[in-house]
N, C-alpha and C. Protein backbone atom coordinates (compact mmCIF):
# COMPACT_ATOMS: atom_id res chain seq x y z
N UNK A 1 0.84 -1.17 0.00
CA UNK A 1 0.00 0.00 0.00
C UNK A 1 0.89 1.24 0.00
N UNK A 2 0.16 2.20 -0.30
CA UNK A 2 1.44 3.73 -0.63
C UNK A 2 0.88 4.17 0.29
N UNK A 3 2.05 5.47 0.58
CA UNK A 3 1.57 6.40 1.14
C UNK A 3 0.53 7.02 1.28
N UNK A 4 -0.03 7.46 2.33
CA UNK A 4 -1.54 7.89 2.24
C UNK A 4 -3.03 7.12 1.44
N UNK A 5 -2.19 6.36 1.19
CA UNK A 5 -3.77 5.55 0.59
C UNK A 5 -4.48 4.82 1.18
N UNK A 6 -5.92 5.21 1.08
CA UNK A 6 -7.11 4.68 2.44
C UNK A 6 -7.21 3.34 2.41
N UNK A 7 -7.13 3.23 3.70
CA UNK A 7 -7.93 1.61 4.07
C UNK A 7 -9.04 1.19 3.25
N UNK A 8 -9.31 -0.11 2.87
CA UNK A 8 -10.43 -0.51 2.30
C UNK A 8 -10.91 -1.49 3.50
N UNK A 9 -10.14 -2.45 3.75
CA UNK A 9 -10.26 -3.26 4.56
C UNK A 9 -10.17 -3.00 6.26
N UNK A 10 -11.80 -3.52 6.66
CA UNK A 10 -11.19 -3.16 8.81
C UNK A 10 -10.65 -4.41 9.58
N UNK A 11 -9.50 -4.29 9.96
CA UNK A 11 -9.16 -5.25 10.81
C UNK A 11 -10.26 -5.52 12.37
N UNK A 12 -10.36 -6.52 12.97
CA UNK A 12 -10.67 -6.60 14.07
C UNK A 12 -9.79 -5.75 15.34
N UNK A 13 -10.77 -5.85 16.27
CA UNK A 13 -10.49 -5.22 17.13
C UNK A 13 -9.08 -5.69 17.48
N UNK A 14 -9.52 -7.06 18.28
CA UNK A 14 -8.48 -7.83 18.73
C UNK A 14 -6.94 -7.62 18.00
N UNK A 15 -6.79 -7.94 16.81
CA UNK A 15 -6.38 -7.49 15.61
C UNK A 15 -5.46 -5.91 15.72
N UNK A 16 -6.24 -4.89 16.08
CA UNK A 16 -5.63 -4.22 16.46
C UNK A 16 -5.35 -4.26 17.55
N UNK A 17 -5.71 -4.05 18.43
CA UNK A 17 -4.74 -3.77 20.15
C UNK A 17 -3.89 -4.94 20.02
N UNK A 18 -3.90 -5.77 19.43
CA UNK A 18 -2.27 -6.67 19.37
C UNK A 18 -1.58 -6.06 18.60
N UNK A 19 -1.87 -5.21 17.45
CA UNK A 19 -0.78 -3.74 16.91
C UNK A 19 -0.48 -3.09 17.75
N UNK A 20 -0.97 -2.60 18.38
CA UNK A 20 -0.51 -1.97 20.02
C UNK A 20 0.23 -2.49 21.07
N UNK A 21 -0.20 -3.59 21.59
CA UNK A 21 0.70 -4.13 22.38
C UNK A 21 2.00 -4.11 21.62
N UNK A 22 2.31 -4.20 20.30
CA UNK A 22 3.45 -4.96 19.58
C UNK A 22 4.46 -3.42 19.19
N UNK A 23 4.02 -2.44 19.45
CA UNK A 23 4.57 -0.96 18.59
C UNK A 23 4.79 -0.81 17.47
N UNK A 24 2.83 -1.33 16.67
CA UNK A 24 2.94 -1.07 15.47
C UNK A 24 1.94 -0.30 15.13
N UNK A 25 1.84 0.58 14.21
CA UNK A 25 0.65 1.02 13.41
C UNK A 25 -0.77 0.47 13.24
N UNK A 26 -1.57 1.01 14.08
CA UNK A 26 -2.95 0.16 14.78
C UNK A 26 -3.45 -0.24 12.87
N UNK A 27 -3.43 0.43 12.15
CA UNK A 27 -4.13 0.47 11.00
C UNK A 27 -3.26 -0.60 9.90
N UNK A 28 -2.24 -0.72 9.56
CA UNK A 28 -1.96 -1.37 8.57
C UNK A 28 -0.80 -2.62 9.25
N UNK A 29 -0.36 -2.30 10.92
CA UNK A 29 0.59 -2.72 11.45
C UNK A 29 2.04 -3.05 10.78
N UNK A 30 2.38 -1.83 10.01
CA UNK A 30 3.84 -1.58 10.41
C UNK A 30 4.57 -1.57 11.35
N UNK A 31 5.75 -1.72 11.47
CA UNK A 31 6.84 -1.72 12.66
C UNK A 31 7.41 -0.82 12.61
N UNK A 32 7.58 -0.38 11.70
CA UNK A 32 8.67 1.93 11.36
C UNK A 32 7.64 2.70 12.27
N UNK A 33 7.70 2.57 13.28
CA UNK A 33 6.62 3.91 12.79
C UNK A 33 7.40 4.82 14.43
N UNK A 34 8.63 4.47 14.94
CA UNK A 34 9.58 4.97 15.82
C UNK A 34 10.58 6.10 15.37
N UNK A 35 11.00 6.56 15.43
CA UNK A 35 12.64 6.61 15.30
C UNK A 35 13.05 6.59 16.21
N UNK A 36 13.18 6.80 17.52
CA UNK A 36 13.93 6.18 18.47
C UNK A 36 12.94 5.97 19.71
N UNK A 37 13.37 5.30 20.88
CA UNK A 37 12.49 4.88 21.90
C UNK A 37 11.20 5.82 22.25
N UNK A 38 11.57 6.86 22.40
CA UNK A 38 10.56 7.99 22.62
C UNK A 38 10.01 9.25 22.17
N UNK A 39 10.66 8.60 20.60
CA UNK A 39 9.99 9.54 19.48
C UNK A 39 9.56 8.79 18.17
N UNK A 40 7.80 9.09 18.26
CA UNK A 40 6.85 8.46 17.20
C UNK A 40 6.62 8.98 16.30
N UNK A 41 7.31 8.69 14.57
CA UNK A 41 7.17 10.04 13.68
C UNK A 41 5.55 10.39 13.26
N UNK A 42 5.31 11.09 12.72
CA UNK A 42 3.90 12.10 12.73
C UNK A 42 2.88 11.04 11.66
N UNK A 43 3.18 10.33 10.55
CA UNK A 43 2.51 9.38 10.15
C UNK A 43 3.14 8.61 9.93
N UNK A 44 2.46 7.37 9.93
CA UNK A 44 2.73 5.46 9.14
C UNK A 44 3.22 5.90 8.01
N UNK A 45 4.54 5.27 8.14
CA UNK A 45 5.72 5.23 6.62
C UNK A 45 4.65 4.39 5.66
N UNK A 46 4.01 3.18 6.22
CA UNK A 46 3.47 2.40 4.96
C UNK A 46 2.04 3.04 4.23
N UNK A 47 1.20 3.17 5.21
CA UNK A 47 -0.44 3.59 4.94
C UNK A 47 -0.45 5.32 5.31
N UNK A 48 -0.05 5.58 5.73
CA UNK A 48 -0.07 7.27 6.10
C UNK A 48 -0.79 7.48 7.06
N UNK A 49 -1.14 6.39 7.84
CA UNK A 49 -2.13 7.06 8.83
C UNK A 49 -1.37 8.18 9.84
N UNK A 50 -2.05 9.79 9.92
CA UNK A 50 -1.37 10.60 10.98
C UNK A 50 -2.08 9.80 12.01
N UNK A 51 -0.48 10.15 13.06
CA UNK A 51 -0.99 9.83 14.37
C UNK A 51 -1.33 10.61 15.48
N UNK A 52 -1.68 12.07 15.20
CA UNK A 52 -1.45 12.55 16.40
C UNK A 52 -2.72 13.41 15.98
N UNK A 53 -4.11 12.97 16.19
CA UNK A 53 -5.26 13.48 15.65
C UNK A 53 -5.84 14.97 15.59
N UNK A 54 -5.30 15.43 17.17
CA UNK A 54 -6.07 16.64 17.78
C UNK A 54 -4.68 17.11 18.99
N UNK A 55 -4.64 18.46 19.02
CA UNK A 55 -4.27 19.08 20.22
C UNK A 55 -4.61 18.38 21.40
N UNK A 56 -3.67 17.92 22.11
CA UNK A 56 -3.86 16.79 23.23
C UNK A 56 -4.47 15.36 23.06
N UNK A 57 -4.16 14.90 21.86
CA UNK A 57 -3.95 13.39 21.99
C UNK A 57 -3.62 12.82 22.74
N UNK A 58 -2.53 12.91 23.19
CA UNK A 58 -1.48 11.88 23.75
C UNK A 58 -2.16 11.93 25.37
N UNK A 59 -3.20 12.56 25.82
CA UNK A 59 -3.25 12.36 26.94
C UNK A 59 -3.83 11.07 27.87
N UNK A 60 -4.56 9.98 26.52
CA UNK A 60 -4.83 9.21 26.81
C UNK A 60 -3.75 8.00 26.99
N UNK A 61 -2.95 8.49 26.43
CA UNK A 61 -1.32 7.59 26.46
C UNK A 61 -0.82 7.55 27.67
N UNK A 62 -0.64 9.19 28.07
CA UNK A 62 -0.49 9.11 29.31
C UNK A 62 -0.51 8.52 30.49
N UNK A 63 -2.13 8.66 30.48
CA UNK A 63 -3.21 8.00 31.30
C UNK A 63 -2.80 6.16 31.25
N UNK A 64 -2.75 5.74 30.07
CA UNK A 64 -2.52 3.99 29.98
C UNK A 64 -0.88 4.26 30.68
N UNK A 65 0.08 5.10 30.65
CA UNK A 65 1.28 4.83 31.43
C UNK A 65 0.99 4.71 32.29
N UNK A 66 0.52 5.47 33.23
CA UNK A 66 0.31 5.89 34.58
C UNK A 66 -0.26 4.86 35.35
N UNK A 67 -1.85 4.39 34.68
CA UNK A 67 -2.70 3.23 35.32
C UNK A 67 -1.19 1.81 34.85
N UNK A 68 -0.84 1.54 33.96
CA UNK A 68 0.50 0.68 34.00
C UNK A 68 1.24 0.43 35.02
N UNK A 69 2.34 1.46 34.94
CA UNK A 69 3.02 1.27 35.90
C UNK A 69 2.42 1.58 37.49
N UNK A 70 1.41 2.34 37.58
CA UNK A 70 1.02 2.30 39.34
C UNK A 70 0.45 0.85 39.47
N UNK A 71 -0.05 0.56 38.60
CA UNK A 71 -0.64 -0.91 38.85
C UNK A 71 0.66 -1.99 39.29
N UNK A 72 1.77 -1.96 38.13
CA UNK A 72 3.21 -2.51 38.45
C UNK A 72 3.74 -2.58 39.69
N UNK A 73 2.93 -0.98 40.33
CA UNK A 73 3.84 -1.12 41.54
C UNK A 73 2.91 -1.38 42.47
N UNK A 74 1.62 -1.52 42.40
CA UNK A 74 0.84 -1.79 43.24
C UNK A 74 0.75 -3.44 43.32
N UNK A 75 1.14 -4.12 42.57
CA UNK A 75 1.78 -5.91 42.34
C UNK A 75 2.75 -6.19 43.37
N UNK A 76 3.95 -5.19 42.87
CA UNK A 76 4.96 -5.40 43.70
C UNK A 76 4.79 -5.22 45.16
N UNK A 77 4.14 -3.97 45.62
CA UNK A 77 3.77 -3.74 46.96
C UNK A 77 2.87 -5.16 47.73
N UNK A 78 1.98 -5.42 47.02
CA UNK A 78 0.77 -6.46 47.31
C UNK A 78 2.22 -7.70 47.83
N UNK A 79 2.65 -8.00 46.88
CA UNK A 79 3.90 -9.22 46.87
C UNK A 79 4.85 -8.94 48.15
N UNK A 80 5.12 -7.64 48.13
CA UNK A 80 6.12 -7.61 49.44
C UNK A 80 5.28 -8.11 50.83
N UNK A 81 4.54 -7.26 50.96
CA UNK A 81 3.40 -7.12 51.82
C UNK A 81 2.92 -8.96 52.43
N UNK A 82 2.70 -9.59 51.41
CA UNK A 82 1.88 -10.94 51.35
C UNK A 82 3.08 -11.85 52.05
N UNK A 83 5.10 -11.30 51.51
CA UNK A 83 5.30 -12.58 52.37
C UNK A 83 6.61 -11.67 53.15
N UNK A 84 6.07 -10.50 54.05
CA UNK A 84 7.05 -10.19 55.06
C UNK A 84 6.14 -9.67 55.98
N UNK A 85 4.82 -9.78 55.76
CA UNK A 85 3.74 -9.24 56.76
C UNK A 85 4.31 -10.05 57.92
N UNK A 86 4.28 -9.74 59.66
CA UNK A 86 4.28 -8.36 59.91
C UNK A 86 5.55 -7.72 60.31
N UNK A 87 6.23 -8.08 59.59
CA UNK A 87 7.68 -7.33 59.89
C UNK A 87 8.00 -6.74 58.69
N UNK A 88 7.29 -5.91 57.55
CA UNK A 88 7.08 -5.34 56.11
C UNK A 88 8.99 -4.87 56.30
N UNK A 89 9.91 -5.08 55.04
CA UNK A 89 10.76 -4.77 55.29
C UNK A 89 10.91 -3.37 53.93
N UNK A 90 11.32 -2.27 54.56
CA UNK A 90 10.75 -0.67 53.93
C UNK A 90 12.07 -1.01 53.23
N UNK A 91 13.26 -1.25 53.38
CA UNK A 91 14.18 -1.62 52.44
C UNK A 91 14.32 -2.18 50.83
N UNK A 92 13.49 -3.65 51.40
CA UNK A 92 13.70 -4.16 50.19
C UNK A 92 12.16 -3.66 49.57
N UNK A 93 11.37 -3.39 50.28
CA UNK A 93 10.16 -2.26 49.27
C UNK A 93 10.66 -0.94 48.15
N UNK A 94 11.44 -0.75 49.00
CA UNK A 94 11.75 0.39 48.19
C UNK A 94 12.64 0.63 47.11
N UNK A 95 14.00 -0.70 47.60
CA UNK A 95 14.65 -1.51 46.31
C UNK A 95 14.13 -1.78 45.74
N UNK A 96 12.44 -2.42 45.25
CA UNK A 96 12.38 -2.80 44.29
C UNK A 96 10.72 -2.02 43.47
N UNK A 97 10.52 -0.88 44.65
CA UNK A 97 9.62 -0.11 43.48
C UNK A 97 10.52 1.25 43.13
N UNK A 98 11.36 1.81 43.63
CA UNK A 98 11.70 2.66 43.00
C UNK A 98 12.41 2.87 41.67
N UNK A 99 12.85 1.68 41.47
CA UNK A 99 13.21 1.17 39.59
C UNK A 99 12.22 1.05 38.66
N UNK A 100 11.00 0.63 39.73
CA UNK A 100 9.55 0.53 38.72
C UNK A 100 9.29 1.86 38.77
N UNK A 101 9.16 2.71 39.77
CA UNK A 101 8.69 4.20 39.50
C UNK A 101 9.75 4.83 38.23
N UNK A 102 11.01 4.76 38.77
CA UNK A 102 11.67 5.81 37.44
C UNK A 102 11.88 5.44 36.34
N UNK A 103 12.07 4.19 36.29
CA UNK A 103 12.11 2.84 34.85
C UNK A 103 10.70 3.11 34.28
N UNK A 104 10.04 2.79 34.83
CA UNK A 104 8.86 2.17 34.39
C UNK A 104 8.29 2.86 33.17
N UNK A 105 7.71 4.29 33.53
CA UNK A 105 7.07 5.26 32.34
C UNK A 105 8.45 5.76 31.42
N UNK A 106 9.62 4.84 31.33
CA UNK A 106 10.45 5.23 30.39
C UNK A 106 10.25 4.12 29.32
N UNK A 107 10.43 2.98 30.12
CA UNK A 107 10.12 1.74 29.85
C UNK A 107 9.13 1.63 28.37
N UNK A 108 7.75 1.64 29.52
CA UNK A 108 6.10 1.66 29.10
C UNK A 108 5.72 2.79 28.09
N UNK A 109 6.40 4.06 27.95
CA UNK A 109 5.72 5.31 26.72
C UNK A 109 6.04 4.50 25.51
N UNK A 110 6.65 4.01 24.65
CA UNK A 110 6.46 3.63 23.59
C UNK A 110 4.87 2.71 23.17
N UNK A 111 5.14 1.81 24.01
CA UNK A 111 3.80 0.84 24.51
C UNK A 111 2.48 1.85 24.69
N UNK A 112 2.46 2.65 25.68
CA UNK A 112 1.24 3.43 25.72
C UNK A 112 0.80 4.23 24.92
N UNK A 113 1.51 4.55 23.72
CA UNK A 113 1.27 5.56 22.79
C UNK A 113 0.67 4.40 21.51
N UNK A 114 1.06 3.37 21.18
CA UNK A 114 0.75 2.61 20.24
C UNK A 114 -0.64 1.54 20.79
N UNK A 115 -0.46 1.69 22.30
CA UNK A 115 -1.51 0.98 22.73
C UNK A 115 -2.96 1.87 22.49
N UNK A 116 -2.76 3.39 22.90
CA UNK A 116 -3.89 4.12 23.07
C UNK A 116 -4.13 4.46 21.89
N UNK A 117 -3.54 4.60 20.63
CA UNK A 117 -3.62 4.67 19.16
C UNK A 117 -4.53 3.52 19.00
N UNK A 118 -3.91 2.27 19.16
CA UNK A 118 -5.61 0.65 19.48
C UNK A 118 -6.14 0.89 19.68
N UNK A 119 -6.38 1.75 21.18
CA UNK A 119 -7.83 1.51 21.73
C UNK A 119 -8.51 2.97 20.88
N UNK A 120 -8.11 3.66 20.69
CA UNK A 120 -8.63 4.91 19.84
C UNK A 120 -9.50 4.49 18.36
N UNK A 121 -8.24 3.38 17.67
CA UNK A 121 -9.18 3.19 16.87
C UNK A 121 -10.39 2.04 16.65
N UNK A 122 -9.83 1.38 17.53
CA UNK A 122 -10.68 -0.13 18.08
C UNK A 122 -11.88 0.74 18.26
N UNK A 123 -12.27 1.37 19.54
CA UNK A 123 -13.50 1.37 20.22
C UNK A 123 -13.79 2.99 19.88
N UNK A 124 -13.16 3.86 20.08
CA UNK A 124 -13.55 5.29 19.73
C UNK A 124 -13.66 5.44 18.52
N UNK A 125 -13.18 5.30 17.48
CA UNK A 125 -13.40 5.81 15.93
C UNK A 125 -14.46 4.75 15.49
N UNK A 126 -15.06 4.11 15.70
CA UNK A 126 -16.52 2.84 15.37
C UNK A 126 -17.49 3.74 13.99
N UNK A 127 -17.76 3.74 13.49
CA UNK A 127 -18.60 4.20 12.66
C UNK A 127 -19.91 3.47 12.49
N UNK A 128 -21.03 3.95 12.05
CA UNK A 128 -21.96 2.97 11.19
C UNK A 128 -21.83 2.88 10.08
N UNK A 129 -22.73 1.97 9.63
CA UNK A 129 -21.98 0.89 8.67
C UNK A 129 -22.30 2.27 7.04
N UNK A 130 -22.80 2.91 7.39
CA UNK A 130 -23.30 4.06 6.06
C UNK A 130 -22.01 4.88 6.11
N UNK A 131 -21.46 5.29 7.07
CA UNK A 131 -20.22 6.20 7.20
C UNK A 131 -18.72 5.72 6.83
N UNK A 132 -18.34 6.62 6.27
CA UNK A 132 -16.77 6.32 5.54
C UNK A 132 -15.75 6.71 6.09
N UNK A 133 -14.57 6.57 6.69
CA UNK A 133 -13.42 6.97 7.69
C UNK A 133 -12.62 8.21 6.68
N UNK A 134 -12.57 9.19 7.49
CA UNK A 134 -12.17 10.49 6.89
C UNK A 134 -10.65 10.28 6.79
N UNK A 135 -9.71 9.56 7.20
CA UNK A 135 -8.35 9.83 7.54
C UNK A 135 -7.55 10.12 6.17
């Protein structure tokens, strides 16, 4: 497919958010679509889809980092908790979430930006079946 030329075909949902999980292009699932860890260029090298729809996109990206990694560390806490209860040792707690706190949303932004691009077009962009996708 070239540049900029429209979809004919809709993938499934499923279909997509496994483009997401994977850091590819929810729409045609390319793998270019980086140039480096934490910079996503502006459209899909293969299909053209732009990615960055509206003034404050990305805030839903955000949001999937954030619920991510607090969840990450809310695992880890649960785990400490479950086998040093009641002598909780604040040491090795803190050895091992504070790598998840500063790691983590360095880690996870590539992931959350290609993930929330899925769920954007999975469940938010839905059309009826009379309507044609503007992109």
């Amino acid at each position: 497919m070239t540049p900029n030329a429209k979809s004919t075909t809709h993938s499934s949902r499923g279909a997509i958010l496994l483009r997401g999980f994977t850091r590819r292009c929810p729409r045609c699932g390319s793998g270019k679509i980086f140039r480096h860890w934490t910079s996503i260029v502006d459209d899909c090298p293969r299909c053209g889809l732009h990615f960055e729809r509206e003034s404050g996109y990305w805030a839903g990206a955000l949001a999937i980092n954030f619920v991510c990694v607090f969840g990450l560390m809310l695992v880890i806490m649960g785990l400490v908790l479950a086998f040093t209860l009641p002598d909780v040792n604040v040491a090795l707690t803190l050895g091992l979430m504070l790598p998840v706190a500063l790691l983590g949303p360095v880690v996870w932004y590539p992931f959350s930006k290609t993930i929330w691009m899925a769920i954007d077009r999975a469940y938010l962009q839905r059309m009826d079946r009379y309507e044609q996708p503007d992109e």
